[in-house]
C-alpha atoms as a PDB file:
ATOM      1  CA  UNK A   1      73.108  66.481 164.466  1.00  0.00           C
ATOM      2  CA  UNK A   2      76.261  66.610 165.661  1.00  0.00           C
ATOM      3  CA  UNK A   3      78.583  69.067 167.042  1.00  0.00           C
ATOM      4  CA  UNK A   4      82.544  69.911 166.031  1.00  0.00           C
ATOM      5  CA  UNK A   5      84.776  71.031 168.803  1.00  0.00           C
ATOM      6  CA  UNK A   6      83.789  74.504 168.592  1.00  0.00           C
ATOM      7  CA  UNK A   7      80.533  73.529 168.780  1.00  0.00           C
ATOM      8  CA  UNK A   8      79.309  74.419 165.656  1.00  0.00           C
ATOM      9  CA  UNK A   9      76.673  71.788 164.477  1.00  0.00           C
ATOM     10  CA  UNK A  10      76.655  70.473 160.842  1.00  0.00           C
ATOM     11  CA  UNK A  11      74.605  68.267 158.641  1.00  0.00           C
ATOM     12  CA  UNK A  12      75.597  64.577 158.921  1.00  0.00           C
ATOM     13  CA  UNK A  13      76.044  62.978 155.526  1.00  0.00           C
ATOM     14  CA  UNK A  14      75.374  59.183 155.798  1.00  0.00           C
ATOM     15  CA  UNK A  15      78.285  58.479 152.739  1.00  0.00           C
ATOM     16  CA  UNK A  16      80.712  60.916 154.374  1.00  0.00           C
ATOM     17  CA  UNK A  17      81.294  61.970 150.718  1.00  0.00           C
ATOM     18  CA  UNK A  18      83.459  65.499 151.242  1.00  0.00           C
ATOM     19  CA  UNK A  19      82.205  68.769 149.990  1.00  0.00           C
ATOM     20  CA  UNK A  20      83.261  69.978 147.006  1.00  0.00           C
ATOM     21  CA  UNK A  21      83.372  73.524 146.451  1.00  0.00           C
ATOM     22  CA  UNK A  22      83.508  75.345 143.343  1.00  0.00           C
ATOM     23  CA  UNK A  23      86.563  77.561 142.022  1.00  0.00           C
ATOM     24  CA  UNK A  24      86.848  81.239 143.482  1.00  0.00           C
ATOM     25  CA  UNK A  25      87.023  83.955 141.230  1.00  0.00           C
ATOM     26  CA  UNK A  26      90.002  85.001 141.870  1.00  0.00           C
ATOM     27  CA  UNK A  27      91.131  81.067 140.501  1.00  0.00           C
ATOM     28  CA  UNK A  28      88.944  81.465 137.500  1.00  0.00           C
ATOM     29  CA  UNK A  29      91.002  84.772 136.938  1.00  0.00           C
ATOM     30  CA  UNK A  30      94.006  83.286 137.220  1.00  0.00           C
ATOM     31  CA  UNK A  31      93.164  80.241 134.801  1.00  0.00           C
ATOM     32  CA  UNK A  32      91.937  82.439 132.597  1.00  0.00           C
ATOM     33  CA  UNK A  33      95.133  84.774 132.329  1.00  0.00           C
ATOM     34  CA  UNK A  34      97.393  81.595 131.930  1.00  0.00           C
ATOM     35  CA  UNK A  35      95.155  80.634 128.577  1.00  0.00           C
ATOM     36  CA  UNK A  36      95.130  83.669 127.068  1.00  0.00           C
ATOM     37  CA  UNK A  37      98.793  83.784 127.433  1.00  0.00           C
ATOM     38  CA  UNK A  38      99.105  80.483 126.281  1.00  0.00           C
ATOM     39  CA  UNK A  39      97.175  81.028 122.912  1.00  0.00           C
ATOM     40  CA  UNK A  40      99.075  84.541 122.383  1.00  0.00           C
ATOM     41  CA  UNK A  41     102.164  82.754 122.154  1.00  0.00           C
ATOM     42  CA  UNK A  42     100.717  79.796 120.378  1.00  0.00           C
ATOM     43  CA  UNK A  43      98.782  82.238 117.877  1.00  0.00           C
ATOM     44  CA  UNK A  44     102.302  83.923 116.929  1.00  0.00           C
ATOM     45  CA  UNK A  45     104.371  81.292 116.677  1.00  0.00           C
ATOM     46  CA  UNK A  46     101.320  79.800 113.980  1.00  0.00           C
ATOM     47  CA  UNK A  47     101.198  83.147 111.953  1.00  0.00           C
ATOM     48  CA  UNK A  48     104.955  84.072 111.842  1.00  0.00           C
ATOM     49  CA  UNK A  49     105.048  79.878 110.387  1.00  0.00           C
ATOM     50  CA  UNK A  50     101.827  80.666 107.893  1.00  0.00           C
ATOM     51  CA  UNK A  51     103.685  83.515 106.455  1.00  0.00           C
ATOM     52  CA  UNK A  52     106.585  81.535 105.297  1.00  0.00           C
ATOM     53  CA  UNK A  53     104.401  78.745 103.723  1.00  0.00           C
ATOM     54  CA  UNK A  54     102.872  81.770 102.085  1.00  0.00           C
ATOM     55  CA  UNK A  55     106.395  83.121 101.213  1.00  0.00           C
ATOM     56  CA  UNK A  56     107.238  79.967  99.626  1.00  0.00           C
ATOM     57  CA  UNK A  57     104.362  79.073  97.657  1.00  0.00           C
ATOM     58  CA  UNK A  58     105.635  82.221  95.758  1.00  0.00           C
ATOM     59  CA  UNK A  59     108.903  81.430  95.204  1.00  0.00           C
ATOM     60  CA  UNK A  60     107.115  78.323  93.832  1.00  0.00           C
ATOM     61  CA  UNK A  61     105.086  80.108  91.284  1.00  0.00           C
ATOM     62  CA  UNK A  62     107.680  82.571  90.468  1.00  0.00           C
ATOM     63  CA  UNK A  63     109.862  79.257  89.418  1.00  0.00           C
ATOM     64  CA  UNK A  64     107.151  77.663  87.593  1.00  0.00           C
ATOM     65  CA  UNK A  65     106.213  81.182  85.958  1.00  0.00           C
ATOM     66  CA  UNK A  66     110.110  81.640  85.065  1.00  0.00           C
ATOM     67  CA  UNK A  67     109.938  77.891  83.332  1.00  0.00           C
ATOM     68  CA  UNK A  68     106.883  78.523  81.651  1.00  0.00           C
ATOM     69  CA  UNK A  69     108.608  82.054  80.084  1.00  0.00           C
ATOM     70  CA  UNK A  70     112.000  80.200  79.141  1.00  0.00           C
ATOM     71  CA  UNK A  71     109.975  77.781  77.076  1.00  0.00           C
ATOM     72  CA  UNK A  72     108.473  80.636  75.473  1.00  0.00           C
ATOM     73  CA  UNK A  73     111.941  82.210  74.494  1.00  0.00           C
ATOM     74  CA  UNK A  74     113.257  79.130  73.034  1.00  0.00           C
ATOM     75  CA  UNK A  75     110.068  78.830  71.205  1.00  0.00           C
ATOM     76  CA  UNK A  76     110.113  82.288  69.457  1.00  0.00           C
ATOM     77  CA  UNK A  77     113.299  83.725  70.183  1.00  0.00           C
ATOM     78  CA  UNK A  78     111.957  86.647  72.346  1.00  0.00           C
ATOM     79  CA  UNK A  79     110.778  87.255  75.591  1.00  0.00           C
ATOM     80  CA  UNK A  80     106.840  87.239  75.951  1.00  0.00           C
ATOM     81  CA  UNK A  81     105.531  90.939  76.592  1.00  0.00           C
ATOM     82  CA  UNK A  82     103.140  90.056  79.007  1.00  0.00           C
ATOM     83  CA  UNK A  83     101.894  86.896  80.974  1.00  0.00           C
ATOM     84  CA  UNK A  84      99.292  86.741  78.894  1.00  0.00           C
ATOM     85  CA  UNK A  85     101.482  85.517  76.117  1.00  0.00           C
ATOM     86  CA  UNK A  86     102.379  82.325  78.274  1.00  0.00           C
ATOM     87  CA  UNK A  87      99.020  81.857  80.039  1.00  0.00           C
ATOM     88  CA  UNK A  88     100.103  83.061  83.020  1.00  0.00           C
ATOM     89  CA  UNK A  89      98.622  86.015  83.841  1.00  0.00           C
ATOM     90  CA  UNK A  90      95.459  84.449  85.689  1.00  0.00           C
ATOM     91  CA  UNK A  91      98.128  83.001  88.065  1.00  0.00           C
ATOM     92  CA  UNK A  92      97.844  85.278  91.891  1.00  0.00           C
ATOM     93  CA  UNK A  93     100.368  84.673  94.511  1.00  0.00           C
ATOM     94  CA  UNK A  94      98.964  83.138  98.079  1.00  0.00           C
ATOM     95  CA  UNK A  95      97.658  86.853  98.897  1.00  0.00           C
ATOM     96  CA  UNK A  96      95.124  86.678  95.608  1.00  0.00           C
ATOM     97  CA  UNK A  97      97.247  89.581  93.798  1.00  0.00           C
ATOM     98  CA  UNK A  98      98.443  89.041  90.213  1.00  0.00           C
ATOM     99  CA  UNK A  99     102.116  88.377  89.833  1.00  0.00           C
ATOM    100  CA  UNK A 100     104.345  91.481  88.248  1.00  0.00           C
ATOM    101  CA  UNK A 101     106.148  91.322  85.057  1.00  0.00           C
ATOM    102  CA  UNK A 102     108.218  93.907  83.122  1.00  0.00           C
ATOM    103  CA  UNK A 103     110.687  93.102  79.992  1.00  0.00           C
ATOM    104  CA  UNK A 104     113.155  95.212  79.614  1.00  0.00           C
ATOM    105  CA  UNK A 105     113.108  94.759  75.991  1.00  0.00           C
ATOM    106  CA  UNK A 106     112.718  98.470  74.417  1.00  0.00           C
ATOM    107  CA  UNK A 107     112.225  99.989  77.840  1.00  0.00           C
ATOM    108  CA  UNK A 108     113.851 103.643  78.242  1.00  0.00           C
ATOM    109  CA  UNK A 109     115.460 103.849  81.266  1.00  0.00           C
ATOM    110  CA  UNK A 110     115.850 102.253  84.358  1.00  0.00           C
ATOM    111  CA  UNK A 111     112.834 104.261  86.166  1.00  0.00           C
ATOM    112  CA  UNK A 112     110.875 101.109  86.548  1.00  0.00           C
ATOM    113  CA  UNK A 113     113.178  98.121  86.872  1.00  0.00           C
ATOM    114  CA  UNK A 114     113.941  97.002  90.381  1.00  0.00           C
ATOM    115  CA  UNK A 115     116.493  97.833  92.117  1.00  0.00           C
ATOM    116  CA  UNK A 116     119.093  97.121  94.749  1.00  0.00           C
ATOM    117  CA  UNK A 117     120.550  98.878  97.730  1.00  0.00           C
ATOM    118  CA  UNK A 118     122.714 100.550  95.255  1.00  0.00           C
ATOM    119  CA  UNK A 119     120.298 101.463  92.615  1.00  0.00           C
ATOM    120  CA  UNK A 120     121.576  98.897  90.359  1.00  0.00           C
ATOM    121  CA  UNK A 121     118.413  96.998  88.446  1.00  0.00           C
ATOM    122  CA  UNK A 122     118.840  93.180  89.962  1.00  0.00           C
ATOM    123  CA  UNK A 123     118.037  91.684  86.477  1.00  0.00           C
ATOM    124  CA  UNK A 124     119.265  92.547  82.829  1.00  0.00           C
ATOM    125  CA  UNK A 125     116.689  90.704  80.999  1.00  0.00           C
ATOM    126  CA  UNK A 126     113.129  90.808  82.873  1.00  0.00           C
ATOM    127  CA  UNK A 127     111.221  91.323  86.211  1.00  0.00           C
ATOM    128  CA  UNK A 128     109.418  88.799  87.652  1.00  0.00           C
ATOM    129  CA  UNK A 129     107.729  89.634  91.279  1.00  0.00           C
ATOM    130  CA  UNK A 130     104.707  89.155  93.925  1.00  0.00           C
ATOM    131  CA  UNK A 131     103.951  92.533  95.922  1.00  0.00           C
ATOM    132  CA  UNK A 132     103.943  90.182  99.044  1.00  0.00           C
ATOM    133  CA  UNK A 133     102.105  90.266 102.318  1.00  0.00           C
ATOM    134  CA  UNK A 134     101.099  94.283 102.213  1.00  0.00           C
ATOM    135  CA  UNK A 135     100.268  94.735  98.302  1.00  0.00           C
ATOM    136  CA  UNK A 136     102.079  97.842  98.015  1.00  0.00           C
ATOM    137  CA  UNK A 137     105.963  98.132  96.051  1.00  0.00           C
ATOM    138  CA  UNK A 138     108.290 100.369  94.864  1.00  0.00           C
ATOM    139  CA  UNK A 139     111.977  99.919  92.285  1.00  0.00           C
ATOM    140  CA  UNK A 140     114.101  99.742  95.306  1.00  0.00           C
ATOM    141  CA  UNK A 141     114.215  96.994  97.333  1.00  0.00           C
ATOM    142  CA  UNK A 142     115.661  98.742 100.217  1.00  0.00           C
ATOM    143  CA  UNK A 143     112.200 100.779 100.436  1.00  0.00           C
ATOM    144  CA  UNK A 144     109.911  99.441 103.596  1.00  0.00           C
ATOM    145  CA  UNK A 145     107.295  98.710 101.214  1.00  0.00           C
ATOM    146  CA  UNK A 146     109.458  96.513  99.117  1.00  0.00           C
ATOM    147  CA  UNK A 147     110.838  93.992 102.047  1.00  0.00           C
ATOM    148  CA  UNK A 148     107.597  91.630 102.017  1.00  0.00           C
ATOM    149  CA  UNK A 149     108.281  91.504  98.100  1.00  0.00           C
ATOM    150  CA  UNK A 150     108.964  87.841  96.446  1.00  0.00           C
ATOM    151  CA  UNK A 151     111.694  88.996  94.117  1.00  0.00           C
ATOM    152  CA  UNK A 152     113.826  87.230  90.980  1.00  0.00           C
ATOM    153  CA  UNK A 153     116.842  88.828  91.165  1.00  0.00           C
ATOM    154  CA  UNK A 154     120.294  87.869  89.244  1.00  0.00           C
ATOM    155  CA  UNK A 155     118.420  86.880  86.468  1.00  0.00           C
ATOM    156  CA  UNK A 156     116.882  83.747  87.972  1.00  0.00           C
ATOM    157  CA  UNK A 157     119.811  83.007  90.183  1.00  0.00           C
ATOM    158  CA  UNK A 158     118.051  84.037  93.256  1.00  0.00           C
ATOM    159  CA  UNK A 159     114.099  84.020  94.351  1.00  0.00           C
ATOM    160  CA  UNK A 160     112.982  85.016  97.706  1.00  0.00           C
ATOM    161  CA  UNK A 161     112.035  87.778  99.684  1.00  0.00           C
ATOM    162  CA  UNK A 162     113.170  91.548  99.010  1.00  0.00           C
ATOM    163  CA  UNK A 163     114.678  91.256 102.718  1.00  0.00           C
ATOM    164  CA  UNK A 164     116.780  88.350 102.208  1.00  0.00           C
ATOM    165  CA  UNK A 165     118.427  90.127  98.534  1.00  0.00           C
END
């Protein structure tokens, strides 16, 4: 054995390898914190960019499902009453909910056409819409409920979200 200057003996090691010591816990802690702060951040930025690719897979189908129901007016001079009519209606939007259709042809009223900040319906012919993200809607887009909504408004001449109308 031999002794330090304080004499305090220790073990002699014949490869002089240094001691390693393991992390405190106060390290580990530390370490730890950064991660989780790291995959917070990460994990937002990753569902905020999921929700558009969600947002425009809609606007997607609501094109193709708009197609689909032009065809079917040339074809028989009319606008189909349902999906059904076109084959459409087994089509869900990226949350697995059925898309929304209304023609306006011999509806009373404007009770269940949507509708703009100023109550105006945003289509003369038909509505064509996903519920979006939450599932729930209402006529006006302005409502809270309606904002998530994938909307064709101006008769075709927009398709997007509710929020962006």
């Amino acid at each position: 054995m031999e002794r330090c200057k304080a004499g305090q003996a220790y073990a002699y090691q014949g490869s002089r390898r240094p001691r390693h010591r393991g992390f405190s816990l106060l390290e580990l802690m530390l370490a730890t914190g950064a991660l989780a702060t790291l995959v917070a951040l990460g994990a937002s930025g990753f569902s905020s960019y999921y929700d558009r690719a969600k947002d425009s897979a809609a606007e997607g189908d609501i094109t193709r499902i708009e197609a689909a129901i032009e065809l079917y007016r040339t074809a028989n001079n009319q606008l189909p009453n349902s999906l059904a009519d076109i084959n459409m209606d087994t089509v869900t939007d990226p949350w697995g909910r059925p898309y929304q259709y209304l023609n306006f042809t011999g509806l009373k009223g404007k009770g269940p056409m949507r509708k703009d900040r100023n109550l105006v319906p945003i289509n003369s012919d038909y509505d064509l819409y996903s519920v979006g993200k939450d599932g729930a809607s209402v006529p006006p887009l302005t409502a809270p409920v309606s904002q998530d909504d994938i909307v064709r408004a101006n008769n075709g001449g927009f398709i997007g979200l509710a929020s962006d109308y």
